[in-house]
PDB file of N, CA and C in Angstrom:
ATOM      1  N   UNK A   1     -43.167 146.843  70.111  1.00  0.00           N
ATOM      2  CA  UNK A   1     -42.402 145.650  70.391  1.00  0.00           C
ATOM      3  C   UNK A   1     -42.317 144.823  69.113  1.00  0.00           C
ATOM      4  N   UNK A   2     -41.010 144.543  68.897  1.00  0.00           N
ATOM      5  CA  UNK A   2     -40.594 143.827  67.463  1.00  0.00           C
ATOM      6  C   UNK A   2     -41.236 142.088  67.565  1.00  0.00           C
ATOM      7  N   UNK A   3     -41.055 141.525  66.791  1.00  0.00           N
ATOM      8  CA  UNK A   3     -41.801 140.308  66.892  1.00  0.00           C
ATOM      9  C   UNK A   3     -40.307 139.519  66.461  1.00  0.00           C
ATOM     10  N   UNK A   4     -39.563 138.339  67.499  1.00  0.00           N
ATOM     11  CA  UNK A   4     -38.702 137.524  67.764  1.00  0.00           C
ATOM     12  C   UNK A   4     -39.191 136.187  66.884  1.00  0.00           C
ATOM     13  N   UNK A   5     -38.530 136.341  66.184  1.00  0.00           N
ATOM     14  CA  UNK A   5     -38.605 134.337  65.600  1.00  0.00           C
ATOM     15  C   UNK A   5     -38.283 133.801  66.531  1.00  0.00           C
ATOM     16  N   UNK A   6     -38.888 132.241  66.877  1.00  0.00           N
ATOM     17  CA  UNK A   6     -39.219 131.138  68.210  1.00  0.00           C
ATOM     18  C   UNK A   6     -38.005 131.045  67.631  1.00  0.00           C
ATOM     19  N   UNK A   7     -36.778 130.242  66.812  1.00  0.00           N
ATOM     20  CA  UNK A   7     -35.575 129.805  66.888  1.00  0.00           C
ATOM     21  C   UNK A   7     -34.612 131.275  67.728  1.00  0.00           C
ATOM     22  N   UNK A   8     -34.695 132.649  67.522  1.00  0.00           N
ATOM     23  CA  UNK A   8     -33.635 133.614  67.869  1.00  0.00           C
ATOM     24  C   UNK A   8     -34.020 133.362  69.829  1.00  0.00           C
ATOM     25  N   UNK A   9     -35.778 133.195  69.929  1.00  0.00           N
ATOM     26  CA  UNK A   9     -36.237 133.050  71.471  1.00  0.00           C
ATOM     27  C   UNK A   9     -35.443 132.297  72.085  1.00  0.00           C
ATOM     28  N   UNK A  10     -35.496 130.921  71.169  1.00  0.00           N
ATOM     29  CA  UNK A  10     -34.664 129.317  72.123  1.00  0.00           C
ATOM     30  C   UNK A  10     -33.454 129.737  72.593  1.00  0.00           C
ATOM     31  N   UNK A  11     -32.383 130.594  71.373  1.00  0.00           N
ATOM     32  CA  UNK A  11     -31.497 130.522  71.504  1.00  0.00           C
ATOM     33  C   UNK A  11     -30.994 131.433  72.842  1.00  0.00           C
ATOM     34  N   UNK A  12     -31.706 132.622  72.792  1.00  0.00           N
ATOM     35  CA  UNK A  12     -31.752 133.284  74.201  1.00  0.00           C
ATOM     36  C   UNK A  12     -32.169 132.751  75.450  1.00  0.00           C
ATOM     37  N   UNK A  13     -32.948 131.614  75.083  1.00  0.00           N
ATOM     38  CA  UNK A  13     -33.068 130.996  76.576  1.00  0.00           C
ATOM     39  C   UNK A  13     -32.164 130.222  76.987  1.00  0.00           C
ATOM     40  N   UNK A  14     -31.358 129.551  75.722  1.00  0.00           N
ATOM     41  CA  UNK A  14     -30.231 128.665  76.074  1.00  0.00           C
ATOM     42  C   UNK A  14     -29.288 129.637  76.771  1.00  0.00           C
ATOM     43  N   UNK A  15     -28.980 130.413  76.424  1.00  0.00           N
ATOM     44  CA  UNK A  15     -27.724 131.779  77.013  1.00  0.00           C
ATOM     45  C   UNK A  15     -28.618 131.658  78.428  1.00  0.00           C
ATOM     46  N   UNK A  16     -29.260 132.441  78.309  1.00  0.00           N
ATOM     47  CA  UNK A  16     -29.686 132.160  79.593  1.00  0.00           C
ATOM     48  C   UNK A  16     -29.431 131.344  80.815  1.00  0.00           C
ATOM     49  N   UNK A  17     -30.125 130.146  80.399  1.00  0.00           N
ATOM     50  CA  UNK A  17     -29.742 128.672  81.448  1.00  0.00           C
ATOM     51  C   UNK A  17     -28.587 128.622  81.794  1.00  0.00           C
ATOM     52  N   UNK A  18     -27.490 128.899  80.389  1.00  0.00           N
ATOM     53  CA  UNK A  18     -26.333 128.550  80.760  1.00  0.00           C
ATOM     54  C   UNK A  18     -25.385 129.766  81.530  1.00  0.00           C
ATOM     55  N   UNK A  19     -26.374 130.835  81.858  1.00  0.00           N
ATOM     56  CA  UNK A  19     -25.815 131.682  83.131  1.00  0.00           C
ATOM     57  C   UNK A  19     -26.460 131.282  83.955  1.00  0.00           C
ATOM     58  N   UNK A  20     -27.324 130.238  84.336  1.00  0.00           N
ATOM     59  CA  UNK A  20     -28.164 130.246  85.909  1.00  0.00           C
ATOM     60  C   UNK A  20     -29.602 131.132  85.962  1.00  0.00           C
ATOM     61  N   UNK A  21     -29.992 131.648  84.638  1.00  0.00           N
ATOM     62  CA  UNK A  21     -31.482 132.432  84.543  1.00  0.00           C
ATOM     63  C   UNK A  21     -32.412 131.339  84.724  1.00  0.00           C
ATOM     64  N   UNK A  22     -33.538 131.555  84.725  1.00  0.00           N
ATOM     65  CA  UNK A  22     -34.915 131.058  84.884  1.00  0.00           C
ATOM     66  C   UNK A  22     -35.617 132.134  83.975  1.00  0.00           C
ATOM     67  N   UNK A  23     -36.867 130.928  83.143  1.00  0.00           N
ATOM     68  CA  UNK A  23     -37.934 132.293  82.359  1.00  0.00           C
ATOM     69  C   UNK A  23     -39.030 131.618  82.654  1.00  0.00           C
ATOM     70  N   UNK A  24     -39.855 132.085  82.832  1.00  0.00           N
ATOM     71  CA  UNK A  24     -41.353 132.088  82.716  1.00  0.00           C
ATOM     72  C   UNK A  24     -41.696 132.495  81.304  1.00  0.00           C
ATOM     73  N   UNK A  25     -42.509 132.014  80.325  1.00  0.00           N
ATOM     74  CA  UNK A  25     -42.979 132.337  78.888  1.00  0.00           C
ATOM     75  C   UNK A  25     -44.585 131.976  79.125  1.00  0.00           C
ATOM     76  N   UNK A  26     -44.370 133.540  78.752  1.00  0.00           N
ATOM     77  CA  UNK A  26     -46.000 133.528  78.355  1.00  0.00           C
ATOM     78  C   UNK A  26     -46.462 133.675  77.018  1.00  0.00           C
ATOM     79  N   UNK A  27     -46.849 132.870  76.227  1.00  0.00           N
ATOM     80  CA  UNK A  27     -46.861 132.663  74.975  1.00  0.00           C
ATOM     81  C   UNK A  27     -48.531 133.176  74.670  1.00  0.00           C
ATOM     82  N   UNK A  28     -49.025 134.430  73.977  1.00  0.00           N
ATOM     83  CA  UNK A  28     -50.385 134.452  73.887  1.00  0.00           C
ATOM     84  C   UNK A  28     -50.936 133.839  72.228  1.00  0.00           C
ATOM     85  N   UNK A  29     -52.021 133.096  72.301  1.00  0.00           N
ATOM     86  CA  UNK A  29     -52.522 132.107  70.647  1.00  0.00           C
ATOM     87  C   UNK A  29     -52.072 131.644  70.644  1.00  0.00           C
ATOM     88  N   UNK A  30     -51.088 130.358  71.524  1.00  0.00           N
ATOM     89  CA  UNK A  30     -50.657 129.473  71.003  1.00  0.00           C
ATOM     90  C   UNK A  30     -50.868 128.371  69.857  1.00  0.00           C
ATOM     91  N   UNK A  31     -51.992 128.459  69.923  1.00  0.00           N
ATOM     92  CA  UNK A  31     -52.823 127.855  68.764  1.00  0.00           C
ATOM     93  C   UNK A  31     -52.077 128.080  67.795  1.00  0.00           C
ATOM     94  N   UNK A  32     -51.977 129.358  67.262  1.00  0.00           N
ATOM     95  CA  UNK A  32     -51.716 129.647  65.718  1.00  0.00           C
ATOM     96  C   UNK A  32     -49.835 129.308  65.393  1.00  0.00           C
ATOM     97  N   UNK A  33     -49.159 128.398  66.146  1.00  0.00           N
ATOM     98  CA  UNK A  33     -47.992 127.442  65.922  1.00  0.00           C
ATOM     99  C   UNK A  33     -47.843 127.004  65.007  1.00  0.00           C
ATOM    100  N   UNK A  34     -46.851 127.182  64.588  1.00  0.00           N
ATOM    101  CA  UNK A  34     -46.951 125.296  63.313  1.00  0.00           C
ATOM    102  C   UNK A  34     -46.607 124.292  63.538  1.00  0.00           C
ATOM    103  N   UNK A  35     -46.725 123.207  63.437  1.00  0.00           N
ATOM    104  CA  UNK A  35     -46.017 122.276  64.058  1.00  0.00           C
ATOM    105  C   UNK A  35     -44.853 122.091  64.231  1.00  0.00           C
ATOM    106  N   UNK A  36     -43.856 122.580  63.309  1.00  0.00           N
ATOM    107  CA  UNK A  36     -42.796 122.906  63.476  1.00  0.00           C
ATOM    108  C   UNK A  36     -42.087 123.554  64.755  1.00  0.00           C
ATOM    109  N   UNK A  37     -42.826 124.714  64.973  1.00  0.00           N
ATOM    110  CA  UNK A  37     -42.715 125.603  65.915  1.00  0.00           C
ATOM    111  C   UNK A  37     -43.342 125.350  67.530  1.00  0.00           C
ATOM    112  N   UNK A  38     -44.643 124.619  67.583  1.00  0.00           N
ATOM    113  CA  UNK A  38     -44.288 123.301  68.342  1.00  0.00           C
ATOM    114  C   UNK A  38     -43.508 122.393  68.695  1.00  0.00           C
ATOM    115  N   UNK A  39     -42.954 121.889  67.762  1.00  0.00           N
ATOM    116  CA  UNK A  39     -42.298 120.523  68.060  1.00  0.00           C
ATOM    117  C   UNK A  39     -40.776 121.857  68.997  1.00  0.00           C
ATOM    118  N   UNK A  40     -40.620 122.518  68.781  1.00  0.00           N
ATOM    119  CA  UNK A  40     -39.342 123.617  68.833  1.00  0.00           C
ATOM    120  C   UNK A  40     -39.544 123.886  69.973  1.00  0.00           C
ATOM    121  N   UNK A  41     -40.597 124.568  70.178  1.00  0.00           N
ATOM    122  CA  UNK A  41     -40.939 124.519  71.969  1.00  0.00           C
ATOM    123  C   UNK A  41     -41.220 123.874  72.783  1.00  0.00           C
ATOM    124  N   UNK A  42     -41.670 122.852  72.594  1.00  0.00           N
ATOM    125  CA  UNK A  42     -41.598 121.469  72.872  1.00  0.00           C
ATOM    126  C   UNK A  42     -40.565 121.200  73.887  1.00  0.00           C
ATOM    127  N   UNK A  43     -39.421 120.606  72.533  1.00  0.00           N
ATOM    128  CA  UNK A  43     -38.004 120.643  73.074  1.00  0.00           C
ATOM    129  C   UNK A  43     -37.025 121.409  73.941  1.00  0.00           C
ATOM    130  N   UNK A  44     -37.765 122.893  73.982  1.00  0.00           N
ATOM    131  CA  UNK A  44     -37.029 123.462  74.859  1.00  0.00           C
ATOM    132  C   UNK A  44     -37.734 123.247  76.248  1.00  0.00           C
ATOM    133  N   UNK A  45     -39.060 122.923  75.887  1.00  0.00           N
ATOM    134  CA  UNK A  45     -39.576 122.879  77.720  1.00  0.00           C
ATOM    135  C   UNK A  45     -39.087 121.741  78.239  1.00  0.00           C
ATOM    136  N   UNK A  46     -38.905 120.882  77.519  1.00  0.00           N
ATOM    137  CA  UNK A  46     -38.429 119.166  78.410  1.00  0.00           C
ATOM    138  C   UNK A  46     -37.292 119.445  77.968  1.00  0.00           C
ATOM    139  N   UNK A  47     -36.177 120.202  77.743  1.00  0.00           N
ATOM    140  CA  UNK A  47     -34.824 120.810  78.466  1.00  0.00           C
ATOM    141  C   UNK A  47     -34.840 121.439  79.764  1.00  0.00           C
ATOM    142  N   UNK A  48     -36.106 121.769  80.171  1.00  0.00           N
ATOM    143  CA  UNK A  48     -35.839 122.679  81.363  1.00  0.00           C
ATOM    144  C   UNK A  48     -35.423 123.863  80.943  1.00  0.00           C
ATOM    145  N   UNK A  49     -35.809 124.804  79.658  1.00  0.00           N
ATOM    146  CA  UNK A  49     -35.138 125.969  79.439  1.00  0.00           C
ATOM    147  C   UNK A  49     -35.685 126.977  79.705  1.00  0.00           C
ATOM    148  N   UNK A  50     -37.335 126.865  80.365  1.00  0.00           N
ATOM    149  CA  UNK A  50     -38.509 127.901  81.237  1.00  0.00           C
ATOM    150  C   UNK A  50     -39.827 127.039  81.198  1.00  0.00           C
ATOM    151  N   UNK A  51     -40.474 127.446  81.850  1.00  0.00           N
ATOM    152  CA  UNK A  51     -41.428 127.034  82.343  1.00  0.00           C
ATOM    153  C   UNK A  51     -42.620 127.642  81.125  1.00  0.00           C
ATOM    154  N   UNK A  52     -43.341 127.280  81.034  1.00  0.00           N
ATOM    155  CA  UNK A  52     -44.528 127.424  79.050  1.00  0.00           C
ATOM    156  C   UNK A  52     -46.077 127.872  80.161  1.00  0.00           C
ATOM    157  N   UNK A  53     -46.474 128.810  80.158  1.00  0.00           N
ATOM    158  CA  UNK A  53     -47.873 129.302  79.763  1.00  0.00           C
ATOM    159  C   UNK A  53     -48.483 129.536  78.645  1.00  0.00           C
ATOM    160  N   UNK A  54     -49.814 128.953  78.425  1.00  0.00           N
ATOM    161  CA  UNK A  54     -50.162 129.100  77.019  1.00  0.00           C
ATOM    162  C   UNK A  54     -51.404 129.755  77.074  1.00  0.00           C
ATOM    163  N   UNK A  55     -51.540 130.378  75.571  1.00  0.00           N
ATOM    164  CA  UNK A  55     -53.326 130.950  76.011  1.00  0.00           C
ATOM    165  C   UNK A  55     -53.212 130.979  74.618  1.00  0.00           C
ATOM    166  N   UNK A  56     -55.344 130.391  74.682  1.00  0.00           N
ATOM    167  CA  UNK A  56     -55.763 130.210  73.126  1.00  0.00           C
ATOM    168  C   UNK A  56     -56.701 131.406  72.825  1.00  0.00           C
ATOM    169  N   UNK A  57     -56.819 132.034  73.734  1.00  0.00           N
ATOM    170  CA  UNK A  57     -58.161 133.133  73.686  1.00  0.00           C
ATOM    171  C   UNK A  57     -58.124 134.025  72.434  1.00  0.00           C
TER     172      UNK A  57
END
Protein backbone atom coordinates (compact mmCIF):
# COMPACT_ATOMS: atom_id res chain seq x y z
CA UNK A 1 0.00 0.00 0.00
CA UNK A 2 1.41 3.35 -1.39
CA UNK A 3 1.55 6.12 1.16
CA UNK A 4 -1.15 9.23 0.11
CA UNK A 5 -0.05 12.82 1.01
CA UNK A 6 -2.88 14.26 3.72
CA UNK A 7 -3.51 17.22 0.96
CA UNK A 8 -4.24 14.32 -2.24
CA UNK A 9 -6.50 12.43 1.13
CA UNK A 10 -8.62 15.88 1.76
CA UNK A 11 -9.06 16.26 -1.64
CA UNK A 12 -10.67 12.76 -2.06
CA UNK A 13 -12.78 13.27 0.75
CA UNK A 14 -14.05 16.46 -0.65
CA UNK A 15 -15.14 14.37 -4.01
CA UNK A 16 -16.53 12.31 -1.89
CA UNK A 17 -18.99 14.50 0.30
CA UNK A 18 -19.79 16.10 -2.68
CA UNK A 19 -21.33 12.71 -4.01
CA UNK A 20 -23.18 11.97 -0.65
CA UNK A 21 -20.10 9.47 0.75
CA UNK A 22 -19.34 9.25 4.38
CA UNK A 23 -15.60 8.13 5.68
CA UNK A 24 -14.58 6.92 8.74
CA UNK A 25 -10.48 7.65 9.02
CA UNK A 26 -8.50 5.77 10.85
CA UNK A 27 -5.38 7.53 11.13
CA UNK A 28 -2.56 5.18 12.96
CA UNK A 29 0.59 7.68 15.05
CA UNK A 30 -1.12 10.43 14.84
CA UNK A 31 1.34 11.90 16.87
CA UNK A 32 4.01 12.00 14.30
CA UNK A 33 1.79 15.12 12.28
CA UNK A 34 3.15 18.35 11.77
CA UNK A 35 1.38 20.94 12.62
CA UNK A 36 0.75 21.80 9.47
CA UNK A 37 -0.78 18.58 8.73
CA UNK A 38 -2.85 18.99 11.77
CA UNK A 39 -4.07 22.17 11.35
CA UNK A 40 -5.20 20.31 7.58
CA UNK A 41 -7.10 17.73 9.29
CA UNK A 42 -8.37 19.71 11.53
CA UNK A 43 -10.21 21.62 8.96
CA UNK A 44 -11.49 18.88 7.25
CA UNK A 45 -13.12 17.32 10.39
CA UNK A 46 -15.10 20.59 11.38
CA UNK A 47 -16.21 20.48 7.58
CA UNK A 48 -17.90 17.39 8.27
CA UNK A 49 -15.69 15.63 5.62
CA UNK A 50 -15.44 12.07 7.98
CA UNK A 51 -15.44 11.31 11.13
CA UNK A 52 -11.19 11.17 12.71
CA UNK A 53 -10.01 8.10 14.81
CA UNK A 54 -6.71 8.53 16.13
CA UNK A 55 -4.10 6.23 17.65
CA UNK A 56 -0.75 7.12 19.32
CA UNK A 57 0.44 3.57 20.07
Amino acid sequence: MRKVPLAERIRTWNLAEYLGQRHLVDEDKIHRLSKSQEDSLLGAVKQGLFTLIGATI
